[in-house]
Protein backbone atom coordinates (compact mmCIF):
# COMPACT_ATOMS: atom_id res chain seq x y z
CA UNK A 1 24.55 11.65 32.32
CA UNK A 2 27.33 12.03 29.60
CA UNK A 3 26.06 12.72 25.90
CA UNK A 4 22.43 13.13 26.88
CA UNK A 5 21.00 16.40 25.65
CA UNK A 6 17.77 17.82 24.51
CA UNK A 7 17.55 15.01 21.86
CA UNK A 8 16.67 12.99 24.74
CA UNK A 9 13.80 14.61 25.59
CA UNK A 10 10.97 12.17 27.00
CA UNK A 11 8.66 15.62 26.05
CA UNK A 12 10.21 15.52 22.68
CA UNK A 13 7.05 14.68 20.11
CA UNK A 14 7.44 14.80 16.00
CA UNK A 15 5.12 15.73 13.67
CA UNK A 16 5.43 12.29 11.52
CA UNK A 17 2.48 10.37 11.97
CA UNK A 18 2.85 7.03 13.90
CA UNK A 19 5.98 8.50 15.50
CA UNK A 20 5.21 8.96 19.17
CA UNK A 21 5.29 5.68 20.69
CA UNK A 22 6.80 4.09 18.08
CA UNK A 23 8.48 0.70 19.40
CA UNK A 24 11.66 0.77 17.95
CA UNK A 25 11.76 3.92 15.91
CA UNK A 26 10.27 7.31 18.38
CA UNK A 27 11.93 10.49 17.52
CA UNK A 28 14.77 9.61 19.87
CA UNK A 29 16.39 7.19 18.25
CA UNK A 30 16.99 8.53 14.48
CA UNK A 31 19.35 5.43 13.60
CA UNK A 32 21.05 5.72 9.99
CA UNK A 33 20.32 3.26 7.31
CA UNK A 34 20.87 2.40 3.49
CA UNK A 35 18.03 2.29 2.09
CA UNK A 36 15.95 2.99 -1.89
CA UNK A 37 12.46 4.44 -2.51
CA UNK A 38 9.81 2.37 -5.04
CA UNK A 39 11.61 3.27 -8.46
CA UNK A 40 14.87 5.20 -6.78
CA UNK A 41 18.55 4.66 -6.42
CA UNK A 42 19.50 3.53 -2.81
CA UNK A 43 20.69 6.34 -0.70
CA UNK A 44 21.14 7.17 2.80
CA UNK A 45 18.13 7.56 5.62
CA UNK A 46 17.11 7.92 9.22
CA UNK A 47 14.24 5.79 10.41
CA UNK A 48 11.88 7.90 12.07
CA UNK A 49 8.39 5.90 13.25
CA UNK A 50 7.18 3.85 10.30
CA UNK A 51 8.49 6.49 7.86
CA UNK A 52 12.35 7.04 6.54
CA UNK A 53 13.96 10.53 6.16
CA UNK A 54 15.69 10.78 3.05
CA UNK A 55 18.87 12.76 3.26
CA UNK A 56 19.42 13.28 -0.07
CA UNK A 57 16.62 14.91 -0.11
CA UNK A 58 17.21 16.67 2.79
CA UNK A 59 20.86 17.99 1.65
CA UNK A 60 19.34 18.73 -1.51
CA UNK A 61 16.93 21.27 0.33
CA UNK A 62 19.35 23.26 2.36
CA UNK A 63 17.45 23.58 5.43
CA UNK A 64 20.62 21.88 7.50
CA UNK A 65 24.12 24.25 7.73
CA UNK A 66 27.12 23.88 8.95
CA UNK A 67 28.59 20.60 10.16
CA UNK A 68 25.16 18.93 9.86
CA UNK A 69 24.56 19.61 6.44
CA UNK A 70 28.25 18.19 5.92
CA UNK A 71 27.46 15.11 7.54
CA UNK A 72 23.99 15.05 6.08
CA UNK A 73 25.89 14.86 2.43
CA UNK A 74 28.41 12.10 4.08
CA UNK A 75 25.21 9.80 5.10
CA UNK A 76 23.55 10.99 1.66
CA UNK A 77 25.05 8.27 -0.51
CA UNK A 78 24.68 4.35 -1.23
CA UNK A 79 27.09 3.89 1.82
CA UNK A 80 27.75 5.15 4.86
CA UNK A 81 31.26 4.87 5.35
CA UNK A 82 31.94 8.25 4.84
CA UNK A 83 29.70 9.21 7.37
CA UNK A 84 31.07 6.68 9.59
CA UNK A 85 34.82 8.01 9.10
CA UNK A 86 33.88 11.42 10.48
CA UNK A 87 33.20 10.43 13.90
CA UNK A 88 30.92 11.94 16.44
CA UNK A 89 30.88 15.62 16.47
CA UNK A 90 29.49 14.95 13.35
CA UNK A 91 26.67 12.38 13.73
CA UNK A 92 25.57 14.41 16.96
CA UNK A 93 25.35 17.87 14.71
CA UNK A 94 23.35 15.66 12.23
CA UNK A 95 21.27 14.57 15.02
CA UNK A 96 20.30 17.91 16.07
CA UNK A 97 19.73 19.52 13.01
CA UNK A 98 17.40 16.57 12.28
CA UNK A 99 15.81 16.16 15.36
CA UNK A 100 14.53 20.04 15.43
CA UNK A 101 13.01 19.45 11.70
CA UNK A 102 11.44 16.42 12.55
CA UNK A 103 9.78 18.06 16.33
CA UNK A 104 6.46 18.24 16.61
CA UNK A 105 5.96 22.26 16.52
CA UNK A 106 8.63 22.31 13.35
CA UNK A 107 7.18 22.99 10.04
CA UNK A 108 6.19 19.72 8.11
CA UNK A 109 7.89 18.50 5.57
CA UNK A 110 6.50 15.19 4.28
CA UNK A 111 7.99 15.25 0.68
CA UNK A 112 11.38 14.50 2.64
CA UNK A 113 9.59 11.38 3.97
CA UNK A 114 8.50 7.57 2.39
CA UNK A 115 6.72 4.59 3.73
CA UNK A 116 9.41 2.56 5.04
CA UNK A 117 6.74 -0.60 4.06
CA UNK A 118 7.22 0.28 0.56
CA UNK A 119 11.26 1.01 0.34
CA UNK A 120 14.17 -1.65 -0.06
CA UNK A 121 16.64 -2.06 2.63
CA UNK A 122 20.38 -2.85 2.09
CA UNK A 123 23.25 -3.26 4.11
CA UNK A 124 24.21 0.27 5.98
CA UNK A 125 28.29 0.16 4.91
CA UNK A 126 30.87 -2.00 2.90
CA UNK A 127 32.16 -4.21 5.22
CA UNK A 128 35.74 -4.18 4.75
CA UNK A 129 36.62 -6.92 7.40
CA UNK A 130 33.89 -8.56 9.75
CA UNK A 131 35.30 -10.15 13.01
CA UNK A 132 33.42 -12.29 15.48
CA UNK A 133 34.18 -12.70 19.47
CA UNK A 134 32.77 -14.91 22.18
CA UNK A 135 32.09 -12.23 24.75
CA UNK A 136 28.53 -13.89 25.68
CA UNK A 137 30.38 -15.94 29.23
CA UNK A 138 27.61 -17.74 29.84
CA UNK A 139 27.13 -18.94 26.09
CA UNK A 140 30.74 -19.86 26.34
CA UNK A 141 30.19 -21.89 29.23
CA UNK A 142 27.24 -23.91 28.31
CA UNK A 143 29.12 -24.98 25.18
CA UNK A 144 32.12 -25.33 26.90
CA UNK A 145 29.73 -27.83 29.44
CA UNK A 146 28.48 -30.16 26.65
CA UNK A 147 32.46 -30.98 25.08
CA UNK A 148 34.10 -30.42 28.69
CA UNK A 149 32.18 -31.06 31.77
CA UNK A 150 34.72 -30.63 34.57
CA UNK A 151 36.27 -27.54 32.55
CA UNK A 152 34.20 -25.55 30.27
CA UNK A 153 35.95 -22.14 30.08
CA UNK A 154 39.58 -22.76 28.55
CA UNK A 155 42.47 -21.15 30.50
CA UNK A 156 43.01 -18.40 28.12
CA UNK A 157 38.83 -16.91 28.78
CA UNK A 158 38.83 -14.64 31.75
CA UNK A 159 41.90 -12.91 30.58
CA UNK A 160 41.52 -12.17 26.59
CA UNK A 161 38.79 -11.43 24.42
CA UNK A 162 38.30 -14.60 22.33
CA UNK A 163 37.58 -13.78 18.56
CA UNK A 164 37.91 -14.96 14.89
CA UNK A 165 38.18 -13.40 11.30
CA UNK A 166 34.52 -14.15 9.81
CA UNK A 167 33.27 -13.23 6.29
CA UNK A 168 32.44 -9.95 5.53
CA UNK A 169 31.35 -11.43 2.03
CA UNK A 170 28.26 -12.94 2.68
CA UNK A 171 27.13 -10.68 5.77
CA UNK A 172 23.28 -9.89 4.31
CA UNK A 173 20.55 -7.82 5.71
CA UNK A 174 17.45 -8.47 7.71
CA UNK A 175 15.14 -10.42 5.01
CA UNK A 176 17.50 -11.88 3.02
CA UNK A 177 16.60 -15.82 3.21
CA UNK A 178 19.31 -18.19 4.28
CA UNK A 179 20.18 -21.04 1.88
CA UNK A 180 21.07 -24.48 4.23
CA UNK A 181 24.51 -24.83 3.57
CA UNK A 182 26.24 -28.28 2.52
CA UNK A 183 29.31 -29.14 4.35
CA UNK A 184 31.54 -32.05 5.13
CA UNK A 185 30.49 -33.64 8.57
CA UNK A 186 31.13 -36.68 10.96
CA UNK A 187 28.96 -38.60 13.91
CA UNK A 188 30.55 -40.02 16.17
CA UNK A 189 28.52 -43.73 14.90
CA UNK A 190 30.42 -42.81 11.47
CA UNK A 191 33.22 -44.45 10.58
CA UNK A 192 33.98 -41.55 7.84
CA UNK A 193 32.68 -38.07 7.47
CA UNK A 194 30.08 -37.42 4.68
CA UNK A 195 28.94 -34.20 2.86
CA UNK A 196 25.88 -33.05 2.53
CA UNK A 197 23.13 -30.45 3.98
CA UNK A 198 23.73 -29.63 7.16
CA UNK A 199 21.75 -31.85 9.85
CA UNK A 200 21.85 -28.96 13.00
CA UNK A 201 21.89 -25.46 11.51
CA UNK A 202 21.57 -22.92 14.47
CA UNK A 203 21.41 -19.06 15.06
CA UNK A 204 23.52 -16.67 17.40
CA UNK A 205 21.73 -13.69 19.14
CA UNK A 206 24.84 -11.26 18.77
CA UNK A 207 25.60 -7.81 19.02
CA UNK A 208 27.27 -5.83 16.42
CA UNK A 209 29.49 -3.03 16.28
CA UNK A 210 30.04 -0.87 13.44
CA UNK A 211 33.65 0.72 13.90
CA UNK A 212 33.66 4.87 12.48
CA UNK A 213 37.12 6.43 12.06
CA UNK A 214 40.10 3.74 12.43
CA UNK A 215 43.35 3.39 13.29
CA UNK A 216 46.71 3.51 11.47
CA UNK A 217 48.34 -0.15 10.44
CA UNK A 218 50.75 -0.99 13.22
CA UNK A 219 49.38 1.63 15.65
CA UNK A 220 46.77 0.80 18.32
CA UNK A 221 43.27 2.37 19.79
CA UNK A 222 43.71 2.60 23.69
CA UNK A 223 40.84 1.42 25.85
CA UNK A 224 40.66 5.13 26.86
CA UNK A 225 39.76 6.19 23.15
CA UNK A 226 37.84 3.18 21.58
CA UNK A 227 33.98 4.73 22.37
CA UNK A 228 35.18 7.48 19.58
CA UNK A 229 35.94 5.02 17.41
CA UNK A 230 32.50 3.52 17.87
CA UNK A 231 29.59 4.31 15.16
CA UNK A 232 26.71 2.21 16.38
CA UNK A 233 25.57 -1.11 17.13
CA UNK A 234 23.05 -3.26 15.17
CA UNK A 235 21.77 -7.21 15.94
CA UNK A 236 23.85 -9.92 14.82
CA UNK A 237 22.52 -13.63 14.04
CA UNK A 238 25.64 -15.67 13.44
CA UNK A 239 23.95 -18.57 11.47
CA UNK A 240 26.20 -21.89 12.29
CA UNK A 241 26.05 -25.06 11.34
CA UNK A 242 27.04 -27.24 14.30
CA UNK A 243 27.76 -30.61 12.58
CA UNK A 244 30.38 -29.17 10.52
CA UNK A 245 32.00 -26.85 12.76
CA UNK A 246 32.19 -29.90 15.57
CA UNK A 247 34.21 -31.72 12.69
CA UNK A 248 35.99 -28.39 11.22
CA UNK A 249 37.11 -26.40 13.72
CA UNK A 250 39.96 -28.20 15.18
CA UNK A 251 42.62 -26.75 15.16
CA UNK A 252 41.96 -23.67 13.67
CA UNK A 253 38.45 -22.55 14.75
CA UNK A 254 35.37 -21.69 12.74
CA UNK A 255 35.05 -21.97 8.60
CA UNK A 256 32.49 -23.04 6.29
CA UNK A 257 30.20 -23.53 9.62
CA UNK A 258 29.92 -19.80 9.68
CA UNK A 259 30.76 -18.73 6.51
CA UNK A 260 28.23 -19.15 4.42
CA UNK A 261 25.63 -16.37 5.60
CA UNK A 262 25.33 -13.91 8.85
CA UNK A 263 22.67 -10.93 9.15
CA UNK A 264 22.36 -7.47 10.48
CA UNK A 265 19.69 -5.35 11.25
CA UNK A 266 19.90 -2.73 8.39
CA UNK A 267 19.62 0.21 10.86
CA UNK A 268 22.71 1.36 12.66
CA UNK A 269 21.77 2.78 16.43
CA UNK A 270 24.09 5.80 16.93
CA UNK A 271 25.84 5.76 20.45
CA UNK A 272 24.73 9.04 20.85
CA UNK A 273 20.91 7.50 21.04
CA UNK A 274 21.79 4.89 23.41
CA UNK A 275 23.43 7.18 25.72
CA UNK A 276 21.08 7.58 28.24
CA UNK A 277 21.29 3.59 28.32
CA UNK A 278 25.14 3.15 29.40
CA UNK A 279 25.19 1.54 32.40
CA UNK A 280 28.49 0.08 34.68
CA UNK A 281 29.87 -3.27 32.89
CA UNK A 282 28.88 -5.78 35.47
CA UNK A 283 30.99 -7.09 38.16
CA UNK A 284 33.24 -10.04 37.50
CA UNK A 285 32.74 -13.30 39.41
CA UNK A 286 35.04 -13.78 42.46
CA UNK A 287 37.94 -14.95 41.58
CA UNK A 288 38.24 -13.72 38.16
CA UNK A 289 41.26 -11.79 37.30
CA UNK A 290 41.31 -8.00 36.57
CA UNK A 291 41.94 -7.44 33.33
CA UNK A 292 45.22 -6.20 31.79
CA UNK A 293 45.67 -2.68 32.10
CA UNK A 294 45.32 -1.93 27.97
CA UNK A 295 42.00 -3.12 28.91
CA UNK A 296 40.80 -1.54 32.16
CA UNK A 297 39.40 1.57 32.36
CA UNK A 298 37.69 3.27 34.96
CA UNK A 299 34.85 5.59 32.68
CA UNK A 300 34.61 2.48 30.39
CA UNK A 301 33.80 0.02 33.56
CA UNK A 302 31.45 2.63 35.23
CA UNK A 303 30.01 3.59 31.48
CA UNK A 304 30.48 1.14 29.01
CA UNK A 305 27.94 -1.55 29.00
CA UNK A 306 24.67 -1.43 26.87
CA UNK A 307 21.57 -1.57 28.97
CA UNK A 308 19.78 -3.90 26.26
CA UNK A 309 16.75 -6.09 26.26
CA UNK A 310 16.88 -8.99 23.57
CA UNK A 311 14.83 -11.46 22.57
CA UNK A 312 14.50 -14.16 19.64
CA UNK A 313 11.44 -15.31 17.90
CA UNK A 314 11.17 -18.36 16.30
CA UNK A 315 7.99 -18.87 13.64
CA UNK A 316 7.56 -22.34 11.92
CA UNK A 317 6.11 -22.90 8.15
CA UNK A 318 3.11 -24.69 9.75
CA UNK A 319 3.01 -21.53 12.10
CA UNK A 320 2.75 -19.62 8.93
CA UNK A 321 0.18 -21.29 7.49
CA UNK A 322 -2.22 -21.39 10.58
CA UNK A 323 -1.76 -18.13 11.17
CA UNK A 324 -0.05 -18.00 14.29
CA UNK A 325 2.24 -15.41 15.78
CA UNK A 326 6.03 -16.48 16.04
CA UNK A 327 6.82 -17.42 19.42
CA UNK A 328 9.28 -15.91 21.76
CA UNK A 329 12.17 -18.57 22.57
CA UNK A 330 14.51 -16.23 24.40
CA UNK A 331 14.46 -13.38 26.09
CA UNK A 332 18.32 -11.87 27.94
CA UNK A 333 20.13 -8.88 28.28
CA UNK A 334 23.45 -7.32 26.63
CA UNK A 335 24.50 -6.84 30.91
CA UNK A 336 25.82 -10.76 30.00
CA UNK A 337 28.46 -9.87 27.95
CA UNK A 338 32.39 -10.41 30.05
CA UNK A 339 33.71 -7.52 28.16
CA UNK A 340 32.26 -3.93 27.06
CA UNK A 341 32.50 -3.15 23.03
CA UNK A 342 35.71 -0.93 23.73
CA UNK A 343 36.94 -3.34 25.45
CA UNK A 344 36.97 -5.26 21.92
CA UNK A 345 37.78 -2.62 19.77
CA UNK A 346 40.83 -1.96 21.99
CA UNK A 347 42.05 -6.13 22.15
CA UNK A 348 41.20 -5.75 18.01
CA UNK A 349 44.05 -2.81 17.57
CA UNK A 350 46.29 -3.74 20.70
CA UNK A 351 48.91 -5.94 18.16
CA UNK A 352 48.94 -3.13 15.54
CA UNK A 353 45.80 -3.99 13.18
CA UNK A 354 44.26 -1.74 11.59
CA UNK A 355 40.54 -0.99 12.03
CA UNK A 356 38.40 1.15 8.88
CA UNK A 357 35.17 2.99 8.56
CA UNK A 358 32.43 0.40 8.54
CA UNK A 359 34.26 -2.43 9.59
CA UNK A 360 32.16 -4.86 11.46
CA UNK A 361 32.63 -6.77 14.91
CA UNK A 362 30.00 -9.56 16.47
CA UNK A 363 30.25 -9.65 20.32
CA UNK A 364 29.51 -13.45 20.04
CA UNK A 365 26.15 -15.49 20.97
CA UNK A 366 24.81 -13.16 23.96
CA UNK A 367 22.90 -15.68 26.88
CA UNK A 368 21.71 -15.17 30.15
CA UNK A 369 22.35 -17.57 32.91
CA UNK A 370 19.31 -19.41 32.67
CA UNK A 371 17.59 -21.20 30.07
CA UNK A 372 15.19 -18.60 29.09
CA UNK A 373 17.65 -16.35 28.00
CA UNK A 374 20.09 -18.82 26.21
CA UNK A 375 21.04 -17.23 22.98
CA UNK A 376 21.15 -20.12 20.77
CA UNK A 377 19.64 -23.80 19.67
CA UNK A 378 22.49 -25.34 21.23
CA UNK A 379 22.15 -24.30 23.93
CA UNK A 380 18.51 -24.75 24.29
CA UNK A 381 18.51 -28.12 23.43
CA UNK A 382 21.88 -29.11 25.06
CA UNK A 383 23.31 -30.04 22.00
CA UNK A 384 20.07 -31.39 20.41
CA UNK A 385 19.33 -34.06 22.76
CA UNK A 386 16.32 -32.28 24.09
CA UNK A 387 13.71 -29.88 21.93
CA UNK A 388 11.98 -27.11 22.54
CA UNK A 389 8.16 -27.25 22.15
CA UNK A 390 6.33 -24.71 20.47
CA UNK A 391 2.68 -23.76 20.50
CA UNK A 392 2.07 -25.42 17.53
CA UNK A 393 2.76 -28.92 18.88
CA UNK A 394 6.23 -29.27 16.51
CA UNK A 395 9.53 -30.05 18.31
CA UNK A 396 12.65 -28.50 17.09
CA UNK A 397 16.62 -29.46 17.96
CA UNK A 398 17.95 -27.35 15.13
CA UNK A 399 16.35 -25.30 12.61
CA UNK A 400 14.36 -26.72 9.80
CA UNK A 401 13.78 -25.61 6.21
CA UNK A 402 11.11 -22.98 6.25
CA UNK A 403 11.79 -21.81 10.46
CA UNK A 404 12.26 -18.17 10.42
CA UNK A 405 14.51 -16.38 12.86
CA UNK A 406 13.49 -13.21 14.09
CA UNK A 407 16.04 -11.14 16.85
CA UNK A 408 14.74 -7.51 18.22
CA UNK A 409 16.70 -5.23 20.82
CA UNK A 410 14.93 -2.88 23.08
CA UNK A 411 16.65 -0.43 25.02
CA UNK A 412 14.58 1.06 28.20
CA UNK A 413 15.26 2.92 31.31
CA UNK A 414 13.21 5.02 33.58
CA UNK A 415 12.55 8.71 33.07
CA UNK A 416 13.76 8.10 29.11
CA UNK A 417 11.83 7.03 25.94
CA UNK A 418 12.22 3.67 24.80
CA UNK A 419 14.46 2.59 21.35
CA UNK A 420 14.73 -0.24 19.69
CA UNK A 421 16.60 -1.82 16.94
CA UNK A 422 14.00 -3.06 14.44
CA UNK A 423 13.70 -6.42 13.29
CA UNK A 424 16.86 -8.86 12.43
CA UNK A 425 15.64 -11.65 10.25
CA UNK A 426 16.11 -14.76 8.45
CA UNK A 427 14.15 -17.69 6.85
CA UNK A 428 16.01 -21.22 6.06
CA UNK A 429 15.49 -22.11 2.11
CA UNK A 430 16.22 -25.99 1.58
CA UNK A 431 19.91 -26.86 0.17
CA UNK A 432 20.98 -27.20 -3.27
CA UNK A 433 21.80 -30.40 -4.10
């Protein structure tokens, strides 16, 4: 299987207590991350179990050479766009030289390590430019379905990837609370809009893909080359409020319906650890066209989709307060997506735009074909006419202050250890007024 190596190991063990087993975090993963220890300056890290390697620390000691220790001093710093610029020769020579200090068998070397319970987390790169796409078909459908029953998919679907310039300003990390926004908004009973809190504030289980070394202004990335320019992937929740983007987003798309927050899981997920997850991108409906050749390729269509389990967890104030677990609302796979990330990266460039180090891309809301699986409130609820019931006997359309949003990504395939993608979450704080 291409880029699978010893790294891979299911027989790999590490000597870091808590590691073997780990859910999200087993020593076959190693995912890079921004992140400060109690009373430090924030620096660069690699989760490993419940612990976090620093690499300052570990450039500092000199037990990496070569090419590792290079990159090592990249990822070192309060951002890892340098690292990310270097491409991946470099993160896979990191990988190695980390993986063998952290195997079980290696000599130990907790004073490189801290409780990852007691360190700060911050976002993983400066996001230069963040764009969203609507990748998720069946999300786009089901949307589609509620505005335009006898034609949900526009024309245009099947044949481009859909996307839209978001705001890289107010992209936050997993934690960081999520203020209701206020925004102008009209029901169809009104005779005028009003503004005011938002009445139907939703989430969006998304993908995201960190871009690593980019592409000159008015050249392009070819569908052949975009995995290189690939870092890693993290999850994506696309907070939206639906009453203002219904009234906003004609005829210019989204605005102040997204704009106002969206949040990543802090840890990046290296393609090289999700290698042994690549699976074929699945096969298109019959019917649907073949896409245009600066988008078809054969490696990425046998190789390039993401073999990912994701779910969303929803966990009430009252929930909070009695004690109770949040509840699982969702629960899909990344196999729904139309087209793979290069496809996206490749669309992105194919006019001449330029793509940096630690730019960011959402894949859009990611659903499965049935209900189970829908990746948003929206959908759920078909447009809030009928709730979802939760354990705790409350009813919910759209999100209410005090709901927390919690989206995880597990990656899993026989013969291989299981990764995940720790925890993306958010909890709603009331509006100002």
């Amino acid at each position: 299987m291409p880029g699978v190596d010893h790294t891979h190991s299911p027989e790999l063990g590490s000597w870091v207590p808590g590691t073997d087993g780990h859910a999200d975090f087993p020593i076959q993963n190693l995912p890079l991350g921004v992140f400060s220890p109690p009373g430090g300056e924030a620096r660069g890290g690699i989760a490993i179990g419940d612990s976090i390697l620093d690499l300052r620390t570990l450039y500092e000691s000199g037990l990496l050479d070569g090419r590792a220790q290079a990159a090592c001093l990249a990822a070192s710093g309060a951002t890892l766009n340098p690292v990310l610029a270097h491409g991946a020769e470099a993160r896979t020579e990191l990988r190695r030289g980390v993986s063998a200090l952290l195997s079980r068998g290696a000599a130990e070397r907790p004073e490189l390590l801290h409780r990852a319970a007691g360190c700060q987390m911050y976002m993983p790169a400066q996001v230069g430019d963040y764009t969203d796409f609507y990748a998720g078909i069946h999300h786009a459908t089901n949307v589609g379905k509620l505005f335009r029953p006898d034609s949900p998919l526009m024309p245009n679907y099947k044949w481009v990837p859909i996307g839209y310039h978001g705001r890289a300003s107010s992209l936050r990390p997993s934690g960081v609370a999520v203020r209701r926004p206020n925004g102008q908004r009209k029901r169809p009973e009104d005779a005028v809009p009003s503004f005011g809190p938002t009445r139907s504030l939703d989430f969006e289980l998304e993908l995201g893909i960190w871009m690593g070394p980019g592409n000159a202004l008015g050249s392009s990335v070819t569908i052949g080359q975009a995995r290189e320019h690939i870092a890693g992937y993290c999850l994506l929740n696309d907070w939206s409020a639906r009453d203002v983007q219904a009234w906003e987003y004609q005829p210019l798309g989204p605005f102040l319906a997204k704009s106002f927050q969206t949040t990543i899981s802090p840890w990046i997920i290296t393609p090289e650890a999700l290698a042994p997850f690549r699976v074929a991108q699945p096969r298109r409906g019959d019917g649907d066209p073949e896409p245009l050749a600066y988008l078809l390729d054969e490696a990425d269509q046998r190789g390039g989709a993401l073999d990912l389990e994701l779910e969303v967890l929803l966990r009430t104030e009252a929930m909070r307060r009695g004690e109770m677990a949040p509840h699982r609302i969702s629960l899909g796979s990344a196999l729904n997506l139309y087209w793979t990330p290069q496809q996206l990266v490749a669309h992105h460039s194919s006019n001449g735009c330029n793509l940096r180090p630690g730019d960011l891309l959402g894949s859009g809301t990611i659903s499965s074909p049935t209900p189970d699986g829908y990746g948003s409130l929206l959908e759920m609820t078909y447009g809030g006419r009928d709730p979802i019931r939760l354990p705790s006997g409350e009813e919910r359309r759209f999100l209410e202050d005090g709901d927390e949003v919690i989206l995880c990504a597990r990656a899993w395939r026989e013969g291989y250890v299981s990764i995940g993608f720790g925890e993306c979450r958010g909890a709603i704080l009331p509006a100002l007024t």
